[in-house]
Protein backbone atom coordinates (compact mmCIF):
# COMPACT_ATOMS: atom_id res chain seq x y z
CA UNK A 1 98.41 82.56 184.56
CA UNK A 2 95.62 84.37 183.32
CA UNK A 3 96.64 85.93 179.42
CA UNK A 4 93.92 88.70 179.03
CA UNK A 5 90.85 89.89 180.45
CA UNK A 6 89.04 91.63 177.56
CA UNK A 7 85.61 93.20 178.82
CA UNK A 8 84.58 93.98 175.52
CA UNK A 9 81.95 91.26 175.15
CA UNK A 10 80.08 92.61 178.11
CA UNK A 11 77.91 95.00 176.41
CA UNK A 12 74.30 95.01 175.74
CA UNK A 13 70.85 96.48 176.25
CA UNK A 14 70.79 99.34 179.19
CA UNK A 15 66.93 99.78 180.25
CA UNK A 16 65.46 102.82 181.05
CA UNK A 17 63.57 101.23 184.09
CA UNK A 18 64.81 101.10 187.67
CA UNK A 19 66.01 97.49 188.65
CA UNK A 20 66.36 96.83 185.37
CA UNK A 21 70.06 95.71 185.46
CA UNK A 22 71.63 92.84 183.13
CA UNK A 23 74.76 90.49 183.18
CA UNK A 24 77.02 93.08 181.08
CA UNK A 25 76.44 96.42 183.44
CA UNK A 26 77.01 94.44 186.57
CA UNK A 27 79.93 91.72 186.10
CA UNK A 28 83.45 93.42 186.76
CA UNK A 29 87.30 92.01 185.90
CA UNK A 30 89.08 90.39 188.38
CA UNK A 31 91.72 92.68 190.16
CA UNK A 32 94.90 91.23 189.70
CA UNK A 33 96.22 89.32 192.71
CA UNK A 34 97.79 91.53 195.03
CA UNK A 35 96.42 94.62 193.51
CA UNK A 36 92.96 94.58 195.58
CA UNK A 37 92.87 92.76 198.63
CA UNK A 38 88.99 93.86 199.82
CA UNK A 39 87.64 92.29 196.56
CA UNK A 40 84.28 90.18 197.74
CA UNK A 41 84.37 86.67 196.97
CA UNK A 42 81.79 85.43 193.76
CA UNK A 43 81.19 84.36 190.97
CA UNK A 44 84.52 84.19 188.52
CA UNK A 45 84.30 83.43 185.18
CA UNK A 46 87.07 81.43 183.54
CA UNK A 47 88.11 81.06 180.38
CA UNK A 48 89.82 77.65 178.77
CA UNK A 49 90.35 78.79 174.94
CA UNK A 50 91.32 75.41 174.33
CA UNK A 51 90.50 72.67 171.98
CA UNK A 52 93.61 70.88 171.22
CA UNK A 53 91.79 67.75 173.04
CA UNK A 54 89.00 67.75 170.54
CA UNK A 55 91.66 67.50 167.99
CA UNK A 56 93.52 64.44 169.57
CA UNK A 57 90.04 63.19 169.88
CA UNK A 58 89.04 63.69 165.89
CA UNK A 59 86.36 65.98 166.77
CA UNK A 60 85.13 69.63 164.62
CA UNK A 61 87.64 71.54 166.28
CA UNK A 62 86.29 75.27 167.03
CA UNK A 63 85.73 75.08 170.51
CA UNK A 64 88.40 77.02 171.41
CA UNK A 65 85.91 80.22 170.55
CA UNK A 66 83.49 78.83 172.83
CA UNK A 67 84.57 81.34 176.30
CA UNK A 68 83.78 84.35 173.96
CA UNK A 69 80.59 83.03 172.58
CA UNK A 70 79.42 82.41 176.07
CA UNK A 71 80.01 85.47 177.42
CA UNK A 72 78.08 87.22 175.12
CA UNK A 73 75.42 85.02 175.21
CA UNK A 74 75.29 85.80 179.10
CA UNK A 75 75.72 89.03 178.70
CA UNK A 76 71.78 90.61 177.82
CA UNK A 77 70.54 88.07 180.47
CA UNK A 78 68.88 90.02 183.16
CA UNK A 79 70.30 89.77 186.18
CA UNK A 80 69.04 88.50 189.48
CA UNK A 81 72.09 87.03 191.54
CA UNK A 82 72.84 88.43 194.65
CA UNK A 83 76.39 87.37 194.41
CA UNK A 84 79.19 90.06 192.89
CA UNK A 85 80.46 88.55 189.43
CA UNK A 86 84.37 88.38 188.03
CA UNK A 87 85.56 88.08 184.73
CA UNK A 88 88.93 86.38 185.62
CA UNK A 89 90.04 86.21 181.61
CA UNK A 90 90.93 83.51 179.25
CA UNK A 91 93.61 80.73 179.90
CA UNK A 92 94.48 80.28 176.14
CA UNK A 93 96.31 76.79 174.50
CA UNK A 94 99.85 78.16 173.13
CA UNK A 95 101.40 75.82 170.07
CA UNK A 96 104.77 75.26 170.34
CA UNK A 97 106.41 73.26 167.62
CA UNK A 98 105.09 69.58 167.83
CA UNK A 99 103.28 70.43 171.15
CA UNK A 100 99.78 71.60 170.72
CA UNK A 101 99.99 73.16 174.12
CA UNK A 102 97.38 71.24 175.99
CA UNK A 103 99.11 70.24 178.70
CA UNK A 104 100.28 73.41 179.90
CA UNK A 105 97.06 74.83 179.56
CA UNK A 106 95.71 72.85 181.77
CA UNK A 107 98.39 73.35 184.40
CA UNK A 108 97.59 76.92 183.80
CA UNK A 109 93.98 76.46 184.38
CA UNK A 110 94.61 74.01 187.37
CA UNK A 111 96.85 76.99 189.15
CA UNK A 112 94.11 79.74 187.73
CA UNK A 113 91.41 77.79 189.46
CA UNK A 114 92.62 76.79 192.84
CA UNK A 115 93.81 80.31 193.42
CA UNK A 116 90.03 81.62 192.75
CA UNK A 117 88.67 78.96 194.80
CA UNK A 118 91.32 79.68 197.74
CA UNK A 119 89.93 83.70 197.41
CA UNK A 120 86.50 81.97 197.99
CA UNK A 121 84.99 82.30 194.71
CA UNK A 122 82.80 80.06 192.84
CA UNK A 123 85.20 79.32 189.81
CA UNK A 124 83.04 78.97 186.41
CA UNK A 125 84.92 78.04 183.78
CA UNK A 126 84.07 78.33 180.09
CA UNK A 127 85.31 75.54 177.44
CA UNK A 128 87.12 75.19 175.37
CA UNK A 129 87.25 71.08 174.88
CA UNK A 130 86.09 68.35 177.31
CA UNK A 131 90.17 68.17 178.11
CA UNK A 132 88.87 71.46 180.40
CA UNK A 133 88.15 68.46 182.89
CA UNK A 134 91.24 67.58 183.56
CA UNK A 135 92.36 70.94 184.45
CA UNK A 136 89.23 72.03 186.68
CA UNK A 137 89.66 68.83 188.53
CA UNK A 138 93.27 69.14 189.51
CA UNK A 139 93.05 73.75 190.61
CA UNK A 140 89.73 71.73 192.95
CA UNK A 141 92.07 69.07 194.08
CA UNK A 142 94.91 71.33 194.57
CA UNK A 143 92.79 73.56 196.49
CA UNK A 144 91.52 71.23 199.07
CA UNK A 145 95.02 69.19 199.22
CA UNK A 146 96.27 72.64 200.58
CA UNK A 147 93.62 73.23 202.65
CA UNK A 148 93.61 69.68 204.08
CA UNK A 149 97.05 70.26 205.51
CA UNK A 150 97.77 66.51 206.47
CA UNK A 151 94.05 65.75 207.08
CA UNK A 152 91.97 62.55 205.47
CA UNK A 153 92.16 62.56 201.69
CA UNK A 154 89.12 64.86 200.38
CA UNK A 155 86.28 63.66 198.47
CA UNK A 156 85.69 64.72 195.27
CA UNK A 157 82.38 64.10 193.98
CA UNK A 158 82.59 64.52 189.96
CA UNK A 159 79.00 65.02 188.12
CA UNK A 160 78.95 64.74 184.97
CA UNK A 161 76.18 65.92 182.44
CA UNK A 162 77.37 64.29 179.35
CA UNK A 163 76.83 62.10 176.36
CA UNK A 164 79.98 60.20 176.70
CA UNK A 165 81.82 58.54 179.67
CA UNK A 166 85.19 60.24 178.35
CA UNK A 167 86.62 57.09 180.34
CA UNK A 168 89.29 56.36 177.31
CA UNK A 169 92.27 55.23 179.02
CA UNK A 170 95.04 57.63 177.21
CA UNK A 171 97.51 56.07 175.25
CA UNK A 172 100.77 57.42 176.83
CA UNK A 173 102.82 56.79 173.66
CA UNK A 174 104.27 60.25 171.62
CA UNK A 175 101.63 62.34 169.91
CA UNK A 176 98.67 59.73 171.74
CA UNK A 177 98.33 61.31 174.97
CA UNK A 178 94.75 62.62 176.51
CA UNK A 179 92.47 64.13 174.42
CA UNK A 180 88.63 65.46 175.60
CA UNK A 181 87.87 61.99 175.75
CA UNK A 182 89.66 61.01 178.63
CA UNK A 183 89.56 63.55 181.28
CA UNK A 184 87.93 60.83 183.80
CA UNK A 185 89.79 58.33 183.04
CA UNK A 186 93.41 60.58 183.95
CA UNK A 187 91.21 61.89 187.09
CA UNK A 188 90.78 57.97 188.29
CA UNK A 189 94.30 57.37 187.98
CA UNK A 190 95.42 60.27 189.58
CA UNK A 191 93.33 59.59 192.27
CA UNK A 192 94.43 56.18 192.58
CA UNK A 193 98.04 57.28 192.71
CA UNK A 194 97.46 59.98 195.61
CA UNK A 195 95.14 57.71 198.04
CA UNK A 196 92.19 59.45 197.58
CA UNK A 197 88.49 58.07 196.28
CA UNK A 198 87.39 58.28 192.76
CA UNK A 199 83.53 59.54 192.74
CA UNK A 200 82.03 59.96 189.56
CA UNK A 201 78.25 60.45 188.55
CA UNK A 202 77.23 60.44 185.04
CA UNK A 203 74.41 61.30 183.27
CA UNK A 204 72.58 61.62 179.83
CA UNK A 205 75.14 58.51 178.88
CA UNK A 206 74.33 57.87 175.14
CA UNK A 207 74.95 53.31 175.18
CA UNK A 208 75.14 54.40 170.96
CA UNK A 209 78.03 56.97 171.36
CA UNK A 210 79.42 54.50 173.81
CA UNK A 211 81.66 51.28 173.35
CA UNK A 212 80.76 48.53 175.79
CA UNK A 213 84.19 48.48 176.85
CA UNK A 214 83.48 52.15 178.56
CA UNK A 215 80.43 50.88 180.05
CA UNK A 216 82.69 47.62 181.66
CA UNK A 217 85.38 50.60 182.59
CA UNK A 218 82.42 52.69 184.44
CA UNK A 219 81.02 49.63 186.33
CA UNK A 220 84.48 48.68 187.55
CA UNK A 221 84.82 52.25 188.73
CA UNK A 222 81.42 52.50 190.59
CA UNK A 223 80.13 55.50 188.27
CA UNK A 224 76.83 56.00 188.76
CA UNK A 225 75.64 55.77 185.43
CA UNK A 226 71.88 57.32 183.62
CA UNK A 227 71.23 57.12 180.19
CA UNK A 228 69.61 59.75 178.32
CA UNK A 229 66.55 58.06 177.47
CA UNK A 230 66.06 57.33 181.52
CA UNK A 231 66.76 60.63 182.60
CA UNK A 232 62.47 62.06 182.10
CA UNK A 233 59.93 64.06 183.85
CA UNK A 234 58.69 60.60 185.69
CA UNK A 235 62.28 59.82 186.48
CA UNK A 236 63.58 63.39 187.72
CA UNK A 237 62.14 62.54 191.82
CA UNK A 238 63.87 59.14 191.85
CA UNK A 239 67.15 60.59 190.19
CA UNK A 240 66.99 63.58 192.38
CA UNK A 241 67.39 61.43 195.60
CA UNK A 242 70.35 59.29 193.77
CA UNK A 243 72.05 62.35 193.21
CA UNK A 244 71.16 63.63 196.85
CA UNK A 245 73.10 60.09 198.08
CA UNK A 246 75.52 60.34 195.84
CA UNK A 247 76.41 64.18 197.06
CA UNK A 248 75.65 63.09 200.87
CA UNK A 249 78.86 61.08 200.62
CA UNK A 250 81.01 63.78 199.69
CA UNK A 251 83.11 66.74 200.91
CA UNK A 252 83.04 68.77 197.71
CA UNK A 253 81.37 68.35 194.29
CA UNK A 254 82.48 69.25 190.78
CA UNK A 255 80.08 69.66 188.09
CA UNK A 256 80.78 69.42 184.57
CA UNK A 257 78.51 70.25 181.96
CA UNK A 258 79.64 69.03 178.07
CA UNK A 259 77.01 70.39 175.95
CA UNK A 260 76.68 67.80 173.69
CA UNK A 261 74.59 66.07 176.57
CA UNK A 262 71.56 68.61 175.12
CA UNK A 263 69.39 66.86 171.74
CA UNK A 264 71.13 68.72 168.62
CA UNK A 265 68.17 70.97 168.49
CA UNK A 266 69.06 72.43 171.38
CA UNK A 267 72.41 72.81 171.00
CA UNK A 268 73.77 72.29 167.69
CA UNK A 269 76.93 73.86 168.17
CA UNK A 270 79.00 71.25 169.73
CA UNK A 271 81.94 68.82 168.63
CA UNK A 272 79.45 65.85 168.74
CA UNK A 273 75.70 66.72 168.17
CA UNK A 274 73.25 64.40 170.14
CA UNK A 275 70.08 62.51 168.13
CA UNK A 276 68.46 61.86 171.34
CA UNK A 277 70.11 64.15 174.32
CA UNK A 278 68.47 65.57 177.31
CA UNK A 279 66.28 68.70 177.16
CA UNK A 280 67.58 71.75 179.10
CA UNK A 281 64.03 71.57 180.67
CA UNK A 282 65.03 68.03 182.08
CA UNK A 283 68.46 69.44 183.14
CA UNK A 284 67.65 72.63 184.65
CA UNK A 285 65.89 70.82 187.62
CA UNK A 286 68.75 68.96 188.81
CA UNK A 287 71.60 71.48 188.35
CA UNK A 288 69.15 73.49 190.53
CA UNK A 289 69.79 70.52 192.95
CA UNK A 290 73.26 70.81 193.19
CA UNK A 291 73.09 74.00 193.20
CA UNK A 292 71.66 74.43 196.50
CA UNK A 293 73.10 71.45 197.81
CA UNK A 294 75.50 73.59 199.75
CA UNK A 295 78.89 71.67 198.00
CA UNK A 296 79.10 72.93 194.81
CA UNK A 297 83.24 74.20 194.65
CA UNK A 298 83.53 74.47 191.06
CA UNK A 299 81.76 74.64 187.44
CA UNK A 300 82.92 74.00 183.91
CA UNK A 301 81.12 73.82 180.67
CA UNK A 302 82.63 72.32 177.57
CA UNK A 303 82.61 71.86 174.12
CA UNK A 304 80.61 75.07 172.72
CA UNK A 305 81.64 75.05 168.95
CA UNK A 306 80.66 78.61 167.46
CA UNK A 307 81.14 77.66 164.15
CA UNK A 308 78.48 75.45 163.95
CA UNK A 309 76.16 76.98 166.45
CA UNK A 310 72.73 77.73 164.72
CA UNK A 311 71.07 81.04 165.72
CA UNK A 312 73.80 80.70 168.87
CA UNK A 313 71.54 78.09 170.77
CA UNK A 314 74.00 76.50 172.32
CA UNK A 315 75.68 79.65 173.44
CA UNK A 316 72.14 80.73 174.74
CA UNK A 317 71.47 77.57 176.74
CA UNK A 318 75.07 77.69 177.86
CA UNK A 319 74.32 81.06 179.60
CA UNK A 320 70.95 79.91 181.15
CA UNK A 321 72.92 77.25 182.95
CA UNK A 322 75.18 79.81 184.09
CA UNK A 323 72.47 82.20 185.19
CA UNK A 324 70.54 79.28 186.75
CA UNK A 325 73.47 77.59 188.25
CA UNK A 326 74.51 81.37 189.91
CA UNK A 327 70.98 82.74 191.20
CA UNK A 328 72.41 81.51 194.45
CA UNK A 329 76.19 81.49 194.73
């Protein structure tokens, strides 16, 4: 269940100039199910106002801002994408009592998603906490498991741009459940418990934000694993075709993008700034790749912290992903 759709945050400059159109006068909110049924399939945007993860996690907690911050980053961006463009509203965490609500926001967000994705959009969701993982993965999982109808067990390929594996193993006592740091780790076992491969691609892995017991968890799993500092201009070819084999050998991919994966200069408004990072001009090349690789179901970016976001350049490369990763939907 979606809890609002505020259009509010879509406002910005209005150019005198023909074809001179930007993200704000063009994107629309989502007709209710059953209330339009000739609505074109595109690009939805989806918020997770969540950041109860980051909290289990002992993170700066903020990031549950982050959808509105993004949006209104996105929204003065001039706008080239062919594709119409949803706002689908905010899937928000509710408290209740003990419960910090995270694990019925993420149900919420699972059912959210695989009912865009079944309408044929492109579902872009807008963290919130790295815990958004969990709940993009299951609405893509749910999607295709309906869609399979009996058939071989989909494929899921999972990339990753990220600092950290997020590969902790949760602690399944009270009050120690998952957190935004182990979104991967739940998606193995869940995929373990339904039959189905666990495919999971990595990259801008920090090995000093990183315990070597994650990096023994990742090689048991088969992650395909590149550290920031390997990830360079030299290196973007040779990664390019990894990620090219990686995506050959699956049905659907899922890209996740936790800001912190960016050098703190770049985006500074995060739960855990990087020292080293990846540049956005390193990135941009091979989102670009999956982009157009013809399997791209479903987008999420996480862990946009407003309240330490400097000049809002996280928020501003957070919405040139979007507008990148878009230009083609």
């Amino acid at each position: 269940m979606t809890e609002w759709i505020d259009m509010s945050t879509w406002a910005g400059r209005e150019d005198p100039e023909p074809n001179s159109l930007r993200w704000h006068q063009m994107i629309e909110p989502l007709p209710a199910a059953g209330k339009a049924t000739n609505t074109p399939a595109g690009i939805a945007l989806l918020g997770f106002a969540c950041d109860a993860g980051v909290a289990r996690n002992h993170g700066r907690v903020g990031a549950a801002a982050g959808p509105r911050a993004i949006r209104k980053a996105l929204a003065n961006l001039a706008w080239h994408q062919r594709s119409p463009a949803f706002d689908a509203g905010d899937v928000a965490c509710h408290p209740h009592g003990s419960d910090d609500g995270m694990e019925s926001a993420q149900s919420r967000l699972a059912g959210r998603a695989a009912a865009l994705l079944d309408a044929g959009h492109l579902p872009v969701v807008l963290g919130g906490g790295h815990e958004v993982a969990y709940g993009s993965w299951s609405g893509l999982a749910r999607h295709l498991e309906n869609a399979a109808s009996g058939k071989t067990a989909p494929v899921i390929g999972i990339i990753n741009l990220d600092a950290h594996f997020d590969l902790r193993a949760p602690l399944l006592t009270p009050g120690q459940r998952g957190s935004s740091g182990t979104p991967f780790a739940q998606i193995a076992d869940e995929c373990e418990r339904r039959g189905w491969p666990f495919r999971y691609a990595c990259l801008g892995v920090s090995r000093a934000n990183n315990t070597a017991a994650l990096f023994e968890r990742a090689a048991e799993l088969g992650v395909l694993v590149r550290e920031d500092h390997e990830i360079t201009a030299a290196s973007l070819d040779a990664i390019g075709d990894e990620l090219d084999a990686f995506i050959a050998g699956c049905d659907r991919i899922y890209l996740t993008i936790d800001l912190d994966v960016l050098p703190a200069s770049e985006a500074p408004g995060v739960s855990a700034p990087a020292a080293h990072g990846v540049s956005l001009a390193l990135l941009e090349p091979l989102v670009v790749r999956l982009r157009d690789s013809q399997k791209l179901a479903l987008v999420d970016l996480a862990e946009l912290n407003p309240s330490f976001d400097v000049d809002g350049r996280t928020a501003k490369s957070a919405a040139r992903l979007i507008h990148q990763l878009t230009l083609d939907a």
